[in-house]
PDB file of N, CA and C in Angstrom:
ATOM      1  N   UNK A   1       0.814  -1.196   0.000  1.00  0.00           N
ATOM      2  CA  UNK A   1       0.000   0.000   0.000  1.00  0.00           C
ATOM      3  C   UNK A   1       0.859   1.261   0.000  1.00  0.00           C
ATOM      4  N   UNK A   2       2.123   1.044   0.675  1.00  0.00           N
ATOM      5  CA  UNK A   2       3.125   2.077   0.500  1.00  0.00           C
ATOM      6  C   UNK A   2       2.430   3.636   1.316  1.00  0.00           C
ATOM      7  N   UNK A   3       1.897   3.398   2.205  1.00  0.00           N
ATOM      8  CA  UNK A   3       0.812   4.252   3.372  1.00  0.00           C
ATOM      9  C   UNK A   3       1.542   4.326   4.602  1.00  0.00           C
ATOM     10  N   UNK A   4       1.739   5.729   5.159  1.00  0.00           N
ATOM     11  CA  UNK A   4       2.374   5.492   6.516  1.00  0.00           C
ATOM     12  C   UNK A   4       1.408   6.638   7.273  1.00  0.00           C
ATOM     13  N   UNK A   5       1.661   6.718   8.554  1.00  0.00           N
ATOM     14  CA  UNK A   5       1.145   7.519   9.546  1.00  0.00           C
ATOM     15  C   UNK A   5       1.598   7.659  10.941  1.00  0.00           C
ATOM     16  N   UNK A   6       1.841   8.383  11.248  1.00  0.00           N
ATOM     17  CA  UNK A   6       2.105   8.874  13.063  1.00  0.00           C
ATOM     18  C   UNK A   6       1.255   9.620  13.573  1.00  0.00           C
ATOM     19  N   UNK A   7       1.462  10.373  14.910  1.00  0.00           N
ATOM     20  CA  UNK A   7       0.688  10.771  15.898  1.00  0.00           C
ATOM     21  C   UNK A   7       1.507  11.481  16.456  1.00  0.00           C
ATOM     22  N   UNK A   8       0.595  13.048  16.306  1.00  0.00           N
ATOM     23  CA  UNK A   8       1.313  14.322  17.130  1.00  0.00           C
ATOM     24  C   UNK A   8       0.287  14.663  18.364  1.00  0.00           C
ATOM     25  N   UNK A   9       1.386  15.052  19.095  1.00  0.00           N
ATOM     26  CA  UNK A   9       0.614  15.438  20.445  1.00  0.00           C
ATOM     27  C   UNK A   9       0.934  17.158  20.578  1.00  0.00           C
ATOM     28  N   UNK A  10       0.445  17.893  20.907  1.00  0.00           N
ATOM     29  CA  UNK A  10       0.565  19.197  21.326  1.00  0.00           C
ATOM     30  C   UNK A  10      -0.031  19.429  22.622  1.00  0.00           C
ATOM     31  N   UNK A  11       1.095  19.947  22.932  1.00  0.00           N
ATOM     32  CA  UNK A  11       0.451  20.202  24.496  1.00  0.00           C
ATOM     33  C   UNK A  11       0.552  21.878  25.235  1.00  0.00           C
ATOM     34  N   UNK A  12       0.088  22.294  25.912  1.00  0.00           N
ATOM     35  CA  UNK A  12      -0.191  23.649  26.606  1.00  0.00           C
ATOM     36  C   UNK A  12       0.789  25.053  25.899  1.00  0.00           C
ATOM     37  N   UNK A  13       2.291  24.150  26.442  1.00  0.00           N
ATOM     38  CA  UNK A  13       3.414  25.322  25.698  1.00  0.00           C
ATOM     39  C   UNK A  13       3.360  25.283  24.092  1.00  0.00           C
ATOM     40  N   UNK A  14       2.998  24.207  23.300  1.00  0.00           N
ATOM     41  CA  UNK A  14       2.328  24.438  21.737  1.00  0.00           C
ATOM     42  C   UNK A  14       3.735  24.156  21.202  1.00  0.00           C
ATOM     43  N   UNK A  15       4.529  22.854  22.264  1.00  0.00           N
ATOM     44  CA  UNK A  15       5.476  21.795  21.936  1.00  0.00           C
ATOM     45  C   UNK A  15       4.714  20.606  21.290  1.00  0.00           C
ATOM     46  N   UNK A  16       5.502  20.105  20.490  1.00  0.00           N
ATOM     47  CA  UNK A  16       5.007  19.087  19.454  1.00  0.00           C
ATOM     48  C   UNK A  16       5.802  17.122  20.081  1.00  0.00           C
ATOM     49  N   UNK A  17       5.217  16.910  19.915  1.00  0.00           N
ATOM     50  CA  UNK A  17       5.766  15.769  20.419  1.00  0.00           C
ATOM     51  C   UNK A  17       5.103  14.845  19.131  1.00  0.00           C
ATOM     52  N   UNK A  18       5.665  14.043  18.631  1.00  0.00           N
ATOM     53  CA  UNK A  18       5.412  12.840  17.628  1.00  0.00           C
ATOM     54  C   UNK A  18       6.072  11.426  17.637  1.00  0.00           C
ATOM     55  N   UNK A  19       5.038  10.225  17.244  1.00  0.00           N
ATOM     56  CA  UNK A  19       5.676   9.079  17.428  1.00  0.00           C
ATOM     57  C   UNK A  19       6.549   9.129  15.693  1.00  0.00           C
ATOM     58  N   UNK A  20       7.277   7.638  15.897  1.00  0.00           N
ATOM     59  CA  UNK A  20       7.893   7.134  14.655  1.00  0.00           C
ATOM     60  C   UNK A  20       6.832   7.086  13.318  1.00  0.00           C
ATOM     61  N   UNK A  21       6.871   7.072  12.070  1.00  0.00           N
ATOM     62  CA  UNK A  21       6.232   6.769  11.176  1.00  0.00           C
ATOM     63  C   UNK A  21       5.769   5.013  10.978  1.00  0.00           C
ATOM     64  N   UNK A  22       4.739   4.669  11.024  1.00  0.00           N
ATOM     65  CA  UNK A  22       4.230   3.526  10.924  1.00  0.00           C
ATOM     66  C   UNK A  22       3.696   3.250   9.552  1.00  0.00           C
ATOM     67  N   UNK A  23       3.869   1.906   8.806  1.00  0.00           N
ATOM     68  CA  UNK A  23       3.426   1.644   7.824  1.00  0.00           C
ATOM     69  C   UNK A  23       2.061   1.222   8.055  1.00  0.00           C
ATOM     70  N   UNK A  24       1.027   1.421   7.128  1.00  0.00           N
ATOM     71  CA  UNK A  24      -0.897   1.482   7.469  1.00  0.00           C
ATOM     72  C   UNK A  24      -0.864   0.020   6.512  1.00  0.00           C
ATOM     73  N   UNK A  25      -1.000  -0.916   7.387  1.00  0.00           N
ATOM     74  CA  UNK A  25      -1.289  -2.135   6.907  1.00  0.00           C
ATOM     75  C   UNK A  25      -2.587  -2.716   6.347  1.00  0.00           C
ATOM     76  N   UNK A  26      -3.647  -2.180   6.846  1.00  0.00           N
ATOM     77  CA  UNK A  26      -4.841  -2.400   6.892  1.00  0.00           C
ATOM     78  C   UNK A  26      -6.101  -1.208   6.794  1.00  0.00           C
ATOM     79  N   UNK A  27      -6.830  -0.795   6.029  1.00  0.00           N
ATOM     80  CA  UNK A  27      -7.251   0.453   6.081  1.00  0.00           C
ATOM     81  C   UNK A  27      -8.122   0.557   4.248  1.00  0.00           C
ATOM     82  N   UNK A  28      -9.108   1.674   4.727  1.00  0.00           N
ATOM     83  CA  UNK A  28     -10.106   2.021   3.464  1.00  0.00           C
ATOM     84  C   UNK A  28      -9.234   3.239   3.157  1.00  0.00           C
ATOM     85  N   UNK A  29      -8.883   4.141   1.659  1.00  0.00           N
ATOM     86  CA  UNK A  29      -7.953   5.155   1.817  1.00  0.00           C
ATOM     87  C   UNK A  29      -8.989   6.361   2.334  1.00  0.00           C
ATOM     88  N   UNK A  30      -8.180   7.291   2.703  1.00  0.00           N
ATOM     89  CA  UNK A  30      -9.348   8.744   3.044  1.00  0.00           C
ATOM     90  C   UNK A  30      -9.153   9.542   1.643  1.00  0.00           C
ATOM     91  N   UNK A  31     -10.623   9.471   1.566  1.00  0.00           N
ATOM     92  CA  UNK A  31     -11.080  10.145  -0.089  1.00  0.00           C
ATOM     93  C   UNK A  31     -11.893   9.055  -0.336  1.00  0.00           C
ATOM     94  N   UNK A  32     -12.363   8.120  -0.233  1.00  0.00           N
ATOM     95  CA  UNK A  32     -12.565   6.849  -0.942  1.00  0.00           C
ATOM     96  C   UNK A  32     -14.147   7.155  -1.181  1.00  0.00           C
ATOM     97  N   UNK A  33     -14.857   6.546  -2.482  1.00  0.00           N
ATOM     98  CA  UNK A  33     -16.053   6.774  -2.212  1.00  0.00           C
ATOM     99  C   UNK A  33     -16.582   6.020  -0.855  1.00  0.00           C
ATOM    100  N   UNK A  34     -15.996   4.674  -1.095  1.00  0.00           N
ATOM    101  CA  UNK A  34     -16.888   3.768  -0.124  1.00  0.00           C
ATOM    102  C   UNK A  34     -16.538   3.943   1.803  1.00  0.00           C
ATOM    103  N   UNK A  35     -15.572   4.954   1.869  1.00  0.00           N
ATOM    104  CA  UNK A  35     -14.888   5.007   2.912  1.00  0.00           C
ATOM    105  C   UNK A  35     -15.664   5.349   3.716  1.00  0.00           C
ATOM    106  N   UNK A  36     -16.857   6.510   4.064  1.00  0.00           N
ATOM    107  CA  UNK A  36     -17.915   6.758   4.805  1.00  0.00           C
ATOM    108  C   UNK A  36     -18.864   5.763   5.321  1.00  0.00           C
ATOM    109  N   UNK A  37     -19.550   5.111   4.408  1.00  0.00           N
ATOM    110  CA  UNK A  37     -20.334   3.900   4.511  1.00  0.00           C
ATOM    111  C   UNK A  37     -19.814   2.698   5.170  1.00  0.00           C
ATOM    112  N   UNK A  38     -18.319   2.523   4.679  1.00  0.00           N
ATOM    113  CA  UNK A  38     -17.814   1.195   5.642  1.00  0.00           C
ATOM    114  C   UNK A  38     -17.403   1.354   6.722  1.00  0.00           C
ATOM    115  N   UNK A  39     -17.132   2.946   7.177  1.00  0.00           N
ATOM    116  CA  UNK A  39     -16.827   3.207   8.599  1.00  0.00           C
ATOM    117  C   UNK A  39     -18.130   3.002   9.054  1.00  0.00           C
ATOM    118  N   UNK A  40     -19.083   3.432   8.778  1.00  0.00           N
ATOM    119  CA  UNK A  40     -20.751   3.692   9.339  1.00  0.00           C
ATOM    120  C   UNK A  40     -20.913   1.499   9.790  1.00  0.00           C
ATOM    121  N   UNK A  41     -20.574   1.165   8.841  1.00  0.00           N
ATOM    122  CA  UNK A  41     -21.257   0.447   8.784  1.00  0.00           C
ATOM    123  C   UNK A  41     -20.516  -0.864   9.891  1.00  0.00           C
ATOM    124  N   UNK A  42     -19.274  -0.349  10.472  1.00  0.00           N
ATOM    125  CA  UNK A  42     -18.167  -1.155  10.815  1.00  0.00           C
ATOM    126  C   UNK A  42     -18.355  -0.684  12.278  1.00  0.00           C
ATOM    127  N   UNK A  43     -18.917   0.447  12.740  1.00  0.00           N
ATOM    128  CA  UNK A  43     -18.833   1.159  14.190  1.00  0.00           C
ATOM    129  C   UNK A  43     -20.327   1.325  14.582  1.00  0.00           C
ATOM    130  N   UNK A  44     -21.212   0.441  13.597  1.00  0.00           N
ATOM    131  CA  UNK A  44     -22.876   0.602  14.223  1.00  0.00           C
ATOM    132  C   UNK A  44     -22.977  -0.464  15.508  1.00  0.00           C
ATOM    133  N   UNK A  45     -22.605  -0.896  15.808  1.00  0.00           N
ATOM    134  CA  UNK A  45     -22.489  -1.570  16.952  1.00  0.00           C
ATOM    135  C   UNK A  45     -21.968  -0.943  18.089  1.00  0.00           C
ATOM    136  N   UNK A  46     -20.696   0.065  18.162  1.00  0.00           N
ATOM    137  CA  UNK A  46     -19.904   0.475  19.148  1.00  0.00           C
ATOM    138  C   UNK A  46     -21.280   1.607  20.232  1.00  0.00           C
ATOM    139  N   UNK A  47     -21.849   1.635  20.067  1.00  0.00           N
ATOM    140  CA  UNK A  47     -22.928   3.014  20.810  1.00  0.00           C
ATOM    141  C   UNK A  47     -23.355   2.011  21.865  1.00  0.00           C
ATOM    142  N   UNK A  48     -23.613   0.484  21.570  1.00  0.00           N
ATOM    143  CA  UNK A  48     -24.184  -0.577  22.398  1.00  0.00           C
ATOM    144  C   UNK A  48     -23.435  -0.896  23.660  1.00  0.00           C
ATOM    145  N   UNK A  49     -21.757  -0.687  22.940  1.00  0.00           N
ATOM    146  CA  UNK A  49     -21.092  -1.195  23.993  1.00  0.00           C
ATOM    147  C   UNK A  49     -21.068   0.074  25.057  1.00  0.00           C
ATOM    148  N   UNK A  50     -20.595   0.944  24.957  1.00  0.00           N
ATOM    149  CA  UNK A  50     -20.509   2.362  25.183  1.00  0.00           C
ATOM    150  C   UNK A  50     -21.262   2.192  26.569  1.00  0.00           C
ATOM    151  N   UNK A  51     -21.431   2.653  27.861  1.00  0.00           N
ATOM    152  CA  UNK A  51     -21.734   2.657  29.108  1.00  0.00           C
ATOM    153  C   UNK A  51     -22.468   4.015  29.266  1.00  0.00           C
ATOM    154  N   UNK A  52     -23.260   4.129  30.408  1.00  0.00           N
ATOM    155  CA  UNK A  52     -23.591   5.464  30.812  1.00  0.00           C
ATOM    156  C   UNK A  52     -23.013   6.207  31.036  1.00  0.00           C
ATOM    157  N   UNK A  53     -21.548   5.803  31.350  1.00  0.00           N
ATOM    158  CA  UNK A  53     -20.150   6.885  32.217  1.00  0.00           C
ATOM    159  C   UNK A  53     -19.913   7.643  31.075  1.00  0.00           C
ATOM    160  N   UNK A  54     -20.376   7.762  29.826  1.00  0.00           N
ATOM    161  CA  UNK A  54     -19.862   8.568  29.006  1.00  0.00           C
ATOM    162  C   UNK A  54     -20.819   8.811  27.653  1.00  0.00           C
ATOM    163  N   UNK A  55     -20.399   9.598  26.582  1.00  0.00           N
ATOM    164  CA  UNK A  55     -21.488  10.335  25.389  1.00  0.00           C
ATOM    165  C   UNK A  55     -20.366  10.010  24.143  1.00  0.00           C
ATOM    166  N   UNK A  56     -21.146   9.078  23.279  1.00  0.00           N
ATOM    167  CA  UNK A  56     -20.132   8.772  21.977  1.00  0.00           C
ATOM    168  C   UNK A  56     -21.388   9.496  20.991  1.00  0.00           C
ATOM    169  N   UNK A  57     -20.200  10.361  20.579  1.00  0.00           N
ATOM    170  CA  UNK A  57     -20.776  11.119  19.067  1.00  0.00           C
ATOM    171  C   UNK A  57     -19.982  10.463  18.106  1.00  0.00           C
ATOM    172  N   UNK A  58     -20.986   9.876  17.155  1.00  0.00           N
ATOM    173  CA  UNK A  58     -20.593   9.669  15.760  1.00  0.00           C
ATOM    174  C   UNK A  58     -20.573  10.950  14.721  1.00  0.00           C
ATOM    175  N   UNK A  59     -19.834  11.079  13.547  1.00  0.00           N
ATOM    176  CA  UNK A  59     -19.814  11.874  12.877  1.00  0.00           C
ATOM    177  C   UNK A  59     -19.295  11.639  11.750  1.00  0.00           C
ATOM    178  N   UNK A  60     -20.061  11.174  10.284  1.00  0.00           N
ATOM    179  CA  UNK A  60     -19.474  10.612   9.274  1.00  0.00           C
ATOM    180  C   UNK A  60     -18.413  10.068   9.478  1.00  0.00           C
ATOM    181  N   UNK A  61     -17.121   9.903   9.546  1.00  0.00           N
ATOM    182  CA  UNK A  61     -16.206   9.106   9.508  1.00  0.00           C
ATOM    183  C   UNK A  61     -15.121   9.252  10.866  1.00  0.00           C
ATOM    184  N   UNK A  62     -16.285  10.270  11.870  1.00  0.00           N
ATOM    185  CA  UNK A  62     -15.526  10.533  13.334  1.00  0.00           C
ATOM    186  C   UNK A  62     -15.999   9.870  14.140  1.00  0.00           C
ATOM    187  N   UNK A  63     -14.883   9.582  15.397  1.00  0.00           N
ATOM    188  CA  UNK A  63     -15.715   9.045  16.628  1.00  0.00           C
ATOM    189  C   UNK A  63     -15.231  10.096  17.562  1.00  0.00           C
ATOM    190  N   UNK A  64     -15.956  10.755  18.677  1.00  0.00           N
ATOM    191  CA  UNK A  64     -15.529  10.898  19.954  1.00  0.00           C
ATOM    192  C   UNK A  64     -16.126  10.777  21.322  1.00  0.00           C
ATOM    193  N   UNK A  65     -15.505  10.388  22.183  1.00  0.00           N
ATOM    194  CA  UNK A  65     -16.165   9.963  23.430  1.00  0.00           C
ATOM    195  C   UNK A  65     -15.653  10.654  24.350  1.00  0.00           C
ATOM    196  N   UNK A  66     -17.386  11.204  25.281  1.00  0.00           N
ATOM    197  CA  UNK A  66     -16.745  12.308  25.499  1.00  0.00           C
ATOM    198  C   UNK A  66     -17.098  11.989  27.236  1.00  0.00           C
ATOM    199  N   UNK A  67     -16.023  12.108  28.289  1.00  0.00           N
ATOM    200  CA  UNK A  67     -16.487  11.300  29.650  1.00  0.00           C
ATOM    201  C   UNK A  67     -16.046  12.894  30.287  1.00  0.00           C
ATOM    202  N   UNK A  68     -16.909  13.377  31.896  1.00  0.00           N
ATOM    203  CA  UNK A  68     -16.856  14.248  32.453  1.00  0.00           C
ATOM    204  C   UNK A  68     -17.458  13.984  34.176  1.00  0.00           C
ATOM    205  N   UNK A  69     -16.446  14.190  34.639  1.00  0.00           N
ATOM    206  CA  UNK A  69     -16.701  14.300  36.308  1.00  0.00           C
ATOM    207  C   UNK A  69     -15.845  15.234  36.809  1.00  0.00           C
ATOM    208  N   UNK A  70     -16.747  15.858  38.032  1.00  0.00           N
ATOM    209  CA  UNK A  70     -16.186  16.568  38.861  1.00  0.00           C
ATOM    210  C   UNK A  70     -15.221  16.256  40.039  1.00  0.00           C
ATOM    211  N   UNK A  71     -15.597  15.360  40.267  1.00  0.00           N
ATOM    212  CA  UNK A  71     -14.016  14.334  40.868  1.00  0.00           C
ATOM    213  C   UNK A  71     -13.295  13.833  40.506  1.00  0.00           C
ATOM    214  N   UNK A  72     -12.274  13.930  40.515  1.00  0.00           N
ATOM    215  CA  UNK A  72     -10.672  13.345  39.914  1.00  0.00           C
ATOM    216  C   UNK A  72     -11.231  11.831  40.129  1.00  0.00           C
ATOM    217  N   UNK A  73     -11.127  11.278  41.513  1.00  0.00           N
ATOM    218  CA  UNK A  73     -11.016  10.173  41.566  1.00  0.00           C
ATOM    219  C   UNK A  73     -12.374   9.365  40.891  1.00  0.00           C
ATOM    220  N   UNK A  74     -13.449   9.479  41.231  1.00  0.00           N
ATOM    221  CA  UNK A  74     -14.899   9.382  40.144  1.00  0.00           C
ATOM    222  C   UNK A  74     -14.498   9.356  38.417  1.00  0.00           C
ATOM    223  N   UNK A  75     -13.582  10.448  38.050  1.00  0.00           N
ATOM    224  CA  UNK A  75     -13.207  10.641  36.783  1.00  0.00           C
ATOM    225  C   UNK A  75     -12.142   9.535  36.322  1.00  0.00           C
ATOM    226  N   UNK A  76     -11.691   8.903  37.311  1.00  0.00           N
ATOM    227  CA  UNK A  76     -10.317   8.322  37.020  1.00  0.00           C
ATOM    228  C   UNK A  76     -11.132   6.570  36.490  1.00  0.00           C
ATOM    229  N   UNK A  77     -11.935   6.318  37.901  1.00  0.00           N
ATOM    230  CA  UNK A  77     -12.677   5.391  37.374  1.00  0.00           C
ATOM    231  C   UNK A  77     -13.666   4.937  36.513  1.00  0.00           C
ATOM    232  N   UNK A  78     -13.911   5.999  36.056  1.00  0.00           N
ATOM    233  CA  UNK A  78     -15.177   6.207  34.848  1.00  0.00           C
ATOM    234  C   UNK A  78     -14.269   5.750  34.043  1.00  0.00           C
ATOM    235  N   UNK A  79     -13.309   6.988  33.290  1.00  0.00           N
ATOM    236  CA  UNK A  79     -12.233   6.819  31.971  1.00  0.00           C
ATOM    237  C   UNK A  79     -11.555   5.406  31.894  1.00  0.00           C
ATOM    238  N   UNK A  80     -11.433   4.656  33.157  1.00  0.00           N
ATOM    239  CA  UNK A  80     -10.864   3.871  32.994  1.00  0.00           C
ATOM    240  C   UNK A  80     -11.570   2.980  32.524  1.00  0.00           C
ATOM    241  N   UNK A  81     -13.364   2.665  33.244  1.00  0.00           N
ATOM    242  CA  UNK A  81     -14.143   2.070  32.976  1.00  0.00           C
ATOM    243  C   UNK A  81     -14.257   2.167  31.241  1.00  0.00           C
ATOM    244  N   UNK A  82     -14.397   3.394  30.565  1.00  0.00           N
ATOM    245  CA  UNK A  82     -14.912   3.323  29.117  1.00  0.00           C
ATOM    246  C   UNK A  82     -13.503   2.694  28.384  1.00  0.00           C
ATOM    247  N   UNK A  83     -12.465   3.192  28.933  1.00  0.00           N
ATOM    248  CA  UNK A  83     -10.980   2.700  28.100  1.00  0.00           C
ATOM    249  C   UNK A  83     -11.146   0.799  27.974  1.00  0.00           C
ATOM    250  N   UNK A  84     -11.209   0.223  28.778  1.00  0.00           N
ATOM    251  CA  UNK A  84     -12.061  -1.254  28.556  1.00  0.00           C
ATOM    252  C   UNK A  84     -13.164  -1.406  28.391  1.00  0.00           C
ATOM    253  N   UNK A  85     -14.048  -0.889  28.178  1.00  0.00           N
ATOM    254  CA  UNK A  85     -14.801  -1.319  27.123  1.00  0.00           C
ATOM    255  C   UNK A  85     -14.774  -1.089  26.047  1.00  0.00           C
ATOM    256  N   UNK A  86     -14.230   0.239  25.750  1.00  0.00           N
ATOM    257  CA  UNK A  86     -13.240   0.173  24.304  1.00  0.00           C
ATOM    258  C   UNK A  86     -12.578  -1.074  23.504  1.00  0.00           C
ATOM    259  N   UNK A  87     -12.020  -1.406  24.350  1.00  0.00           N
ATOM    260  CA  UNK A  87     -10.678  -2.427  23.828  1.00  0.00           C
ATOM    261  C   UNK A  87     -11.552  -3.506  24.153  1.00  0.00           C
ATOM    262  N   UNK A  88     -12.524  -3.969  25.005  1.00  0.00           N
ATOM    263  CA  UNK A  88     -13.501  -5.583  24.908  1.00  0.00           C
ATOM    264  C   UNK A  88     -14.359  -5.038  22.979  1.00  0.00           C
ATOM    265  N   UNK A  89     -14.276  -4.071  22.499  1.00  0.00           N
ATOM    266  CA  UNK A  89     -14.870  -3.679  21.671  1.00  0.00           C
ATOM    267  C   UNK A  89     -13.863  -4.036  20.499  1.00  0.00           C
ATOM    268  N   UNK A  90     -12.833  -3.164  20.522  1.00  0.00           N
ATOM    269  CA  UNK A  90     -11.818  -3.474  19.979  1.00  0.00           C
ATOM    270  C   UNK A  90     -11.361  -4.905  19.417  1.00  0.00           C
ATOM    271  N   UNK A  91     -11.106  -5.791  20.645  1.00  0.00           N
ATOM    272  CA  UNK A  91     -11.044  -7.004  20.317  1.00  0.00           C
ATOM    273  C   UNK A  91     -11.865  -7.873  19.630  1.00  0.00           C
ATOM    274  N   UNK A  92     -13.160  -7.739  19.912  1.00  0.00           N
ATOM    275  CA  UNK A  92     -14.761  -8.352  19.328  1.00  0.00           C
ATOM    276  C   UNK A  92     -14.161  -7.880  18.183  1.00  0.00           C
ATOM    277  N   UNK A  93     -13.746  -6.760  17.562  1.00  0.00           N
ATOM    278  CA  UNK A  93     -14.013  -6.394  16.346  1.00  0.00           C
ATOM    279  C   UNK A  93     -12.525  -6.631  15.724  1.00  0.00           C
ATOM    280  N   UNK A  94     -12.103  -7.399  15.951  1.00  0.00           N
ATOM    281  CA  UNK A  94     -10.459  -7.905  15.599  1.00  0.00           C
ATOM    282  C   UNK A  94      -9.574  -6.624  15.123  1.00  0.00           C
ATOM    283  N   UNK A  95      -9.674  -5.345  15.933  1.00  0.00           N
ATOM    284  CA  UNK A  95      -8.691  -4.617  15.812  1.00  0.00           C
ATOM    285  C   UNK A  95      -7.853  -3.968  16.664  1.00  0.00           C
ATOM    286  N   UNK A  96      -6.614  -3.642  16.162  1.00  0.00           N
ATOM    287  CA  UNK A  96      -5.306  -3.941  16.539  1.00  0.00           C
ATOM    288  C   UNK A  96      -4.472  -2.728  16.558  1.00  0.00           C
ATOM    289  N   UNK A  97      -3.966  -2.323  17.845  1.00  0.00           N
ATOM    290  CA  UNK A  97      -3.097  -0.946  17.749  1.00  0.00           C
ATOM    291  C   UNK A  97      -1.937  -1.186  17.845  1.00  0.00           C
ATOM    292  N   UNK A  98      -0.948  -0.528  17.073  1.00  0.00           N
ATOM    293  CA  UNK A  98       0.738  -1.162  17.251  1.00  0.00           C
ATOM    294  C   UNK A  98       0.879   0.876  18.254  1.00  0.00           C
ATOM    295  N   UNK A  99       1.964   0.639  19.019  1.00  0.00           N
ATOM    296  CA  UNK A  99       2.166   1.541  19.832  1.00  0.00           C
ATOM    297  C   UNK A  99       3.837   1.727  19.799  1.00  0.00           C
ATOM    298  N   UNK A 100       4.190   2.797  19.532  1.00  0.00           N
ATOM    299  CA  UNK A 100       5.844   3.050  19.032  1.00  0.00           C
ATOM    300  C   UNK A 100       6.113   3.467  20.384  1.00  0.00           C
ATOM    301  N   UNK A 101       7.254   3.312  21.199  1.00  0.00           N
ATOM    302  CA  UNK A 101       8.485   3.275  21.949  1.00  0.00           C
ATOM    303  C   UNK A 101       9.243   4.271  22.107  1.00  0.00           C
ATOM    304  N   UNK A 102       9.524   4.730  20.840  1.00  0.00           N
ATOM    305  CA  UNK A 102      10.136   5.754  20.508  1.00  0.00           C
ATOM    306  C   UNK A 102       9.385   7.059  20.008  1.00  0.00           C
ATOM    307  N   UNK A 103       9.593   8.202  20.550  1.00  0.00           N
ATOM    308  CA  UNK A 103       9.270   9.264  20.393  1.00  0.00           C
ATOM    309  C   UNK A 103      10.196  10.630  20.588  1.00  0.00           C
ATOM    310  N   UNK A 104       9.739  11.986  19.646  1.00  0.00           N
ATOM    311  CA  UNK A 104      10.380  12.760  19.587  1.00  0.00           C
ATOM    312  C   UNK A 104      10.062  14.002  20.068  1.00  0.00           C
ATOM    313  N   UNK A 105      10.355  14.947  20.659  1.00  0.00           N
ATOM    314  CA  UNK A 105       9.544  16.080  20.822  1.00  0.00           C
ATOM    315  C   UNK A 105      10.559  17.373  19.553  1.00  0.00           C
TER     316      UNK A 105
END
């Protein structure tokens, strides 16, 4: 496919931090006609798994989940709560995050 991608982080001081470049093994391209529809049609299930501790907005080819408490510690266990059920989701749906080691700021 000859497709790569990383992940920038920006944080407060509007320092850049980025992982290594990863080759995209698996994937619909972005532009694609069919690329909207097979995301739709690949994440209609995820709203089920999704818990009360939190609000998943879909958005054509976006996800975000959005969790909020006024206690740290309440907040800590919520996020943690949705972060596994994420990944029991994840797995059901045989997908797979590779996570780089190396990083640069």
């Amino acid at each position: 496919m000859d497709r790569y991608q990383r992940t920038l982080q920006y944080n407060e001081n509007h320092n850049i931090r980025s992982s290594t470049w990863s080759e995209v093994e698996h994937s619909v391209p972005q532009g694609s006609v069919l690329g909207p529809l097979l995301f739709l049609i690949f994440v209609n299930d995820l709203p089920k798994f999704i818990n009360d501790k939190s609000v998943l907005m879909l958005f054509a080819d976006d996800t975000s989940i959005l969790v909020s408490h006024s206690n740290p510690m309440v907040f800590y266990n919520m996020i943690n709560t949705v972060f596994q059920t994420l990944n029991d989701w994840f797995k059901h749906n045989l997908i797979f995050f590779k996570f780089c080691q190396n990083s640069r700021y």
